[in-house]
N, C-alpha and C. Protein backbone atom coordinates (compact mmCIF):
# COMPACT_ATOMS: atom_id res chain seq x y z
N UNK A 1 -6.22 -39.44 -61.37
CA UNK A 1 -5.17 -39.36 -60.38
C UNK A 1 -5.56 -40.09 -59.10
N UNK A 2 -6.64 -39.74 -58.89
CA UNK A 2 -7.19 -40.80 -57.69
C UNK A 2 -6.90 -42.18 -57.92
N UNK A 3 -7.65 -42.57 -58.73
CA UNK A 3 -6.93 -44.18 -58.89
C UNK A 3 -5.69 -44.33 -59.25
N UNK A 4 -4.91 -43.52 -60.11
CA UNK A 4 -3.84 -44.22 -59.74
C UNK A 4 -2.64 -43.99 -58.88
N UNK A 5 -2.94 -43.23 -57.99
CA UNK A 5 -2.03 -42.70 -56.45
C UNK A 5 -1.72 -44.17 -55.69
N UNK A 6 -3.38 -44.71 -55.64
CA UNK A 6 -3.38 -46.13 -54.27
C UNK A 6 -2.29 -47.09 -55.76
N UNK A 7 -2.50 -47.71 -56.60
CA UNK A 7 -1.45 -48.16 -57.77
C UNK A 7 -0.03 -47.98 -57.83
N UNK A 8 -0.02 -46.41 -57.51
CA UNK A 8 1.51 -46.44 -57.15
C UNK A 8 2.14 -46.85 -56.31
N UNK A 9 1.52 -46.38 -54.81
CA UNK A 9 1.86 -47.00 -53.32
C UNK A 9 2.19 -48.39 -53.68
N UNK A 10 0.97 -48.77 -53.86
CA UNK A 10 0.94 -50.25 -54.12
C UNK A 10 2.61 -51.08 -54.79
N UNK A 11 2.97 -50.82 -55.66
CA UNK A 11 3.77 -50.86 -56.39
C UNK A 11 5.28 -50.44 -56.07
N UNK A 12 5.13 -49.46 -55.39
CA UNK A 12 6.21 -48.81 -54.52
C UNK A 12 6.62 -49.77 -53.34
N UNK A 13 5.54 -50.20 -52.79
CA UNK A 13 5.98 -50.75 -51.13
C UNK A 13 6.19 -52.23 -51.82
N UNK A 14 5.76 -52.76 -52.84
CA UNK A 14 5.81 -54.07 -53.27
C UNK A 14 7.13 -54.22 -53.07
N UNK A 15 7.93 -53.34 -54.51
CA UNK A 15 9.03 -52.85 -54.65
C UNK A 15 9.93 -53.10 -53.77
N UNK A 16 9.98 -52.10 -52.25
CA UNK A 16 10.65 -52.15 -50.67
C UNK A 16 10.83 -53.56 -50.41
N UNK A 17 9.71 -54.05 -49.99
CA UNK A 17 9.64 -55.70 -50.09
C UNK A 17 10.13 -56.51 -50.43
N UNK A 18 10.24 -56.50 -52.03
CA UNK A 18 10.86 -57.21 -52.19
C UNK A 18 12.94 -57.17 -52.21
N UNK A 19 13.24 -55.68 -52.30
CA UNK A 19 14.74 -55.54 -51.72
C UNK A 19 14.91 -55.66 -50.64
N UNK A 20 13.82 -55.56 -49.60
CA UNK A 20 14.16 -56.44 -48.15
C UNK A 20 14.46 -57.72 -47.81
N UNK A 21 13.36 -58.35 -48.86
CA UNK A 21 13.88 -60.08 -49.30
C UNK A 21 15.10 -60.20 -49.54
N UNK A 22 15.32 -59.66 -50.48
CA UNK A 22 16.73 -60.00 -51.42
C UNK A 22 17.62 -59.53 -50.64
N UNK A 23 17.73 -58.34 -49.91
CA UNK A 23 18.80 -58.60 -48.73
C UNK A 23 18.96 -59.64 -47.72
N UNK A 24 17.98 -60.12 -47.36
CA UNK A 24 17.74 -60.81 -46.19
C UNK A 24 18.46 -61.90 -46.79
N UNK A 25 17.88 -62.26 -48.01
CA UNK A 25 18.16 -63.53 -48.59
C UNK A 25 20.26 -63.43 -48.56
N UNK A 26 20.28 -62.75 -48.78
CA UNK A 26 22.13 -62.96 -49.19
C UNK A 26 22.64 -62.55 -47.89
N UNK A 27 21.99 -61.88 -46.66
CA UNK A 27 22.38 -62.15 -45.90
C UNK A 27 22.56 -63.67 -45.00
N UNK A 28 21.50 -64.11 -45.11
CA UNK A 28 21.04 -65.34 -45.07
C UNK A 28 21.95 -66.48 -45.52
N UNK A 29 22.85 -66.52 -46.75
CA UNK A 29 23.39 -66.76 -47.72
C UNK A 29 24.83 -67.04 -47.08
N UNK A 30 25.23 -65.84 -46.49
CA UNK A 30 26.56 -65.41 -46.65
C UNK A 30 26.49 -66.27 -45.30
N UNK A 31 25.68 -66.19 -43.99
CA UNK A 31 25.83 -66.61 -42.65
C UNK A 31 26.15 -67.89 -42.91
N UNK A 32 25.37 -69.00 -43.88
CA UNK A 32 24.93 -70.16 -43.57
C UNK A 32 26.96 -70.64 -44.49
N UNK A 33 26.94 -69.57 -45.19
CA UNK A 33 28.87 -69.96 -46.14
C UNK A 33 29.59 -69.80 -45.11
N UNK A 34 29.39 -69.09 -43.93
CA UNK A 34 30.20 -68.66 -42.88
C UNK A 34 30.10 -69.80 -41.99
N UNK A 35 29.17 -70.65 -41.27
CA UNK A 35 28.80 -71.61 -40.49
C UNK A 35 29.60 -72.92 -41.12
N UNK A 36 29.11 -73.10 -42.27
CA UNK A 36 29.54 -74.39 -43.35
C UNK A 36 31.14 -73.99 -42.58
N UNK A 37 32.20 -72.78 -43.64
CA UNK A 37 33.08 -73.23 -42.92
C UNK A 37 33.82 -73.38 -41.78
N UNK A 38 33.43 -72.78 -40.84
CA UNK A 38 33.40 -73.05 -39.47
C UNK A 38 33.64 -74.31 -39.13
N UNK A 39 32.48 -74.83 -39.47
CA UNK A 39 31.91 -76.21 -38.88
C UNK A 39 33.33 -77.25 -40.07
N UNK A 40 33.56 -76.91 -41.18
CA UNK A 40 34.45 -77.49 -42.14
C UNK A 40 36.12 -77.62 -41.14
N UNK A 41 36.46 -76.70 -40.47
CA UNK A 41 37.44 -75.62 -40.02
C UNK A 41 37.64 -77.08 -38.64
N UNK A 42 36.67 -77.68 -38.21
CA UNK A 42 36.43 -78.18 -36.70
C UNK A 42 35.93 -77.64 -35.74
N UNK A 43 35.07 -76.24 -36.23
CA UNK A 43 34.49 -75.52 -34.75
C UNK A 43 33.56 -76.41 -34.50
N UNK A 44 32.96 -75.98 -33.47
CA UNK A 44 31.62 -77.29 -32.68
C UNK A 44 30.07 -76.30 -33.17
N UNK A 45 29.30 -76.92 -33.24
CA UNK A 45 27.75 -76.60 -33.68
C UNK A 45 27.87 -74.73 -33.17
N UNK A 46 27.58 -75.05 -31.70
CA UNK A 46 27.21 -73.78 -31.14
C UNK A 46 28.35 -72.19 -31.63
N UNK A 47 29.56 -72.33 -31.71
CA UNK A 47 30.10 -71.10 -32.88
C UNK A 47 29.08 -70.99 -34.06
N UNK A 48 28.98 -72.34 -35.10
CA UNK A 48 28.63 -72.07 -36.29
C UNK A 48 27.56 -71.27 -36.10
N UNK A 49 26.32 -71.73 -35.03
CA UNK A 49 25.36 -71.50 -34.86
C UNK A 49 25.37 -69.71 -34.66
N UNK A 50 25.75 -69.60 -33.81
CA UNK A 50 26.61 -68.30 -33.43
C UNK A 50 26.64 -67.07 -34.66
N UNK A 51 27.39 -68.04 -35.56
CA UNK A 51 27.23 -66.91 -36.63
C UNK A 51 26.00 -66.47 -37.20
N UNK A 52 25.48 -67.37 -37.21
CA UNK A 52 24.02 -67.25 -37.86
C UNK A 52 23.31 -66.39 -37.32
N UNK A 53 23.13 -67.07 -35.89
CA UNK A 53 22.47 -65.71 -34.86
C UNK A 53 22.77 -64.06 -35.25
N UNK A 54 24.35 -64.31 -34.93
CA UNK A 54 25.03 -62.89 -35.31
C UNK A 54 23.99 -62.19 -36.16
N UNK A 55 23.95 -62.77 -37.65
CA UNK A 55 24.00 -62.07 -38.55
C UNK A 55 22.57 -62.15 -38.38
N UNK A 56 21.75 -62.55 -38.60
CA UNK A 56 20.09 -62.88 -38.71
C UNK A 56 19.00 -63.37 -37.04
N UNK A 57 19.04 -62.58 -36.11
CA UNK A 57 19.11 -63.46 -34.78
C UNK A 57 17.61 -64.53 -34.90
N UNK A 58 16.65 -64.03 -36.26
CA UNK A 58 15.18 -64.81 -35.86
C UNK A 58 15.63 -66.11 -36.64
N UNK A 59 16.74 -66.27 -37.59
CA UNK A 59 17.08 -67.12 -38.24
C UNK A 59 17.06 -68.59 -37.37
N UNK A 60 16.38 -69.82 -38.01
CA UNK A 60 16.80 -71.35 -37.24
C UNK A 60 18.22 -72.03 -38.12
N UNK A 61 18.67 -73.07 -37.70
CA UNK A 61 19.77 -73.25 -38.13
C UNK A 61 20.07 -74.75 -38.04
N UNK A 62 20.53 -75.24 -39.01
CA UNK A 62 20.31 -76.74 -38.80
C UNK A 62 21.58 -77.52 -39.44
N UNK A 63 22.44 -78.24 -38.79
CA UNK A 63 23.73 -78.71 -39.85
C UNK A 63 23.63 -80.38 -40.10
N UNK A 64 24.30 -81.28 -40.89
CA UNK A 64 24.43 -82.17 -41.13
C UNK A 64 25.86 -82.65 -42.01
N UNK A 65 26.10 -83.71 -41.51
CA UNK A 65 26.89 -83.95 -42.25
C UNK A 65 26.83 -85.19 -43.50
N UNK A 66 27.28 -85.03 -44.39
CA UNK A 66 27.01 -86.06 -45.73
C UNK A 66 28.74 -86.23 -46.40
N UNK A 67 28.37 -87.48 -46.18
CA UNK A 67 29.91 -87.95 -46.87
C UNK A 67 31.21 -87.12 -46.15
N UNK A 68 31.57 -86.34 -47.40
CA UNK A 68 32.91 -85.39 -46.46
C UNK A 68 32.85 -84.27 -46.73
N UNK A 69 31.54 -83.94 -46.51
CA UNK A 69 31.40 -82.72 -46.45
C UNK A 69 30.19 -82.14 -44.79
N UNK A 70 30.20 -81.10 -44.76
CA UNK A 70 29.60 -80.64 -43.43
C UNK A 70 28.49 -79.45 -43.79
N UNK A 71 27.50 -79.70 -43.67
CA UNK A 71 25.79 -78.78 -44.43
C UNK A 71 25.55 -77.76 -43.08
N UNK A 72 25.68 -76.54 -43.63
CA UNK A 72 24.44 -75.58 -42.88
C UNK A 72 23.25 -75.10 -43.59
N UNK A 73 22.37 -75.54 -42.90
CA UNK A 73 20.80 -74.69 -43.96
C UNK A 73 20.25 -73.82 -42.99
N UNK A 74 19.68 -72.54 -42.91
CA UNK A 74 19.44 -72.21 -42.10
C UNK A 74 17.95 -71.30 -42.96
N UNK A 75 16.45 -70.96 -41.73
CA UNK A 75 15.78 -70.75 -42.42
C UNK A 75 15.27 -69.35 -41.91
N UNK A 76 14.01 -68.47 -42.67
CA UNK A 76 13.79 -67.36 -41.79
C UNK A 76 12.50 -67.07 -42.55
N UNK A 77 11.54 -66.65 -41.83
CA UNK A 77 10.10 -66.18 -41.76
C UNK A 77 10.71 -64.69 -42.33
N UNK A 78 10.37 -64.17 -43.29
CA UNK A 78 10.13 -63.01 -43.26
C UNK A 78 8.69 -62.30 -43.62
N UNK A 79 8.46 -61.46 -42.51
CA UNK A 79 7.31 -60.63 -42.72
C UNK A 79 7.13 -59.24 -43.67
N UNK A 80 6.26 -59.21 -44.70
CA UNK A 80 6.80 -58.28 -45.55
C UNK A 80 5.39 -57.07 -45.25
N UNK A 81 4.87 -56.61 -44.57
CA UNK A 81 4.04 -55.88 -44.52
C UNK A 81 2.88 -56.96 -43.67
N UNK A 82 1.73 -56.61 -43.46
CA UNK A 82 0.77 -57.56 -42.51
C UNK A 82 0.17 -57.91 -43.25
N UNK A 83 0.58 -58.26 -44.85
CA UNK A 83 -0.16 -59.55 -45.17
C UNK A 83 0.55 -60.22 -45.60
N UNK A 84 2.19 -60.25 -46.33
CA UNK A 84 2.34 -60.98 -46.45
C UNK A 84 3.65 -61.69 -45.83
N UNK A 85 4.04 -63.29 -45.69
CA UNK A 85 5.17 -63.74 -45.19
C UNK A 85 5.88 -64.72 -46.49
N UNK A 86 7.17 -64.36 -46.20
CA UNK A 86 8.32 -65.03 -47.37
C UNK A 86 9.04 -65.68 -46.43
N UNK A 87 9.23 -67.20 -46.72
CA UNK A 87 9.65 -68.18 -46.10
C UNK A 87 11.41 -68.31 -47.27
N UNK A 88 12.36 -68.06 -46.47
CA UNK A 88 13.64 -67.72 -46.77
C UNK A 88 14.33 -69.36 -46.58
N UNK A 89 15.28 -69.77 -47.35
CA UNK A 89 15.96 -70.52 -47.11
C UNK A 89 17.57 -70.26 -47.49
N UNK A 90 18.39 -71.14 -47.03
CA UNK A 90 20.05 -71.15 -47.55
C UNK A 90 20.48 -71.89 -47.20
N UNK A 91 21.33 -72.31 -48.24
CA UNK A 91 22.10 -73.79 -47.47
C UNK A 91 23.83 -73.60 -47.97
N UNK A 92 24.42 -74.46 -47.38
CA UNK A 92 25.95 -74.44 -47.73
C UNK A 92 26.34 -75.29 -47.35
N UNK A 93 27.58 -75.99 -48.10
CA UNK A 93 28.60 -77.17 -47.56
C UNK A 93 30.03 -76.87 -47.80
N UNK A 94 30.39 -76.89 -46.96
CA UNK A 94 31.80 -77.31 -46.64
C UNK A 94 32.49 -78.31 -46.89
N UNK A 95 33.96 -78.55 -46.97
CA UNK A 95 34.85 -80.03 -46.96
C UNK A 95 34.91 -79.77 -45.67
N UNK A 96 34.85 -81.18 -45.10
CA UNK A 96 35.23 -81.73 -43.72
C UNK A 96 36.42 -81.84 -43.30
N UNK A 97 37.00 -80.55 -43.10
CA UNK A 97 38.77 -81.02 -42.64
C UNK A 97 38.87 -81.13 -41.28
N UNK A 98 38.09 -80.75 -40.40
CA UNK A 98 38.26 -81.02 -38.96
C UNK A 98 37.88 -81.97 -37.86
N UNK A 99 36.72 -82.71 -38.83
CA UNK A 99 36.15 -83.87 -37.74
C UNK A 99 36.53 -85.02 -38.20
């Protein structure tokens, strides 16, 4: 039982971790679908940006445009306990109906 108590923890908080990711991540997800159409829509950088903040505030945020369409990727450090960090990404495009 001793050994395997620290095994369980172990396993348990892994566990936490990683559904903190996976939220983060589709939160992450949903901001950068929200920005795309924004920015698709004709809002200016700083709204799209906006949303992102909203939803994720440590989140960076970065747009581009390609052909006729309009890109948000936006990225996020997540810290999952003090050892380890999960480097998050998301991206989205939009049609360009406003610029």
């Amino acid at each position: 039982m001793a050994l395997a108590l620290p095994a369980v923890v172990l396993v348990l908080l892994l566990g936490v971790g990683a559904l903190a990711a996976s939220s983060r991540q589709v939160a992450l997800q949903d901001a950068t679908a929200d920005a795309a159409r924004l920015l698709g829509r004709g809002e200016g950088d700083a709204a799209a940006a906006a949303v992102v903040r909203r939803a994720l505030p440590d989140a960076r945020v970065t747009f581009a445009a390609v052909n006729d369409l309009v890109c948000a990727t936006a990225t996020l450090d997540l810290t999952v306990g003090p050892l380890m960090r999960l480097p998050l990404r998301a991206a989205s495009c939009a049609l360009d109906g406003g610029r």
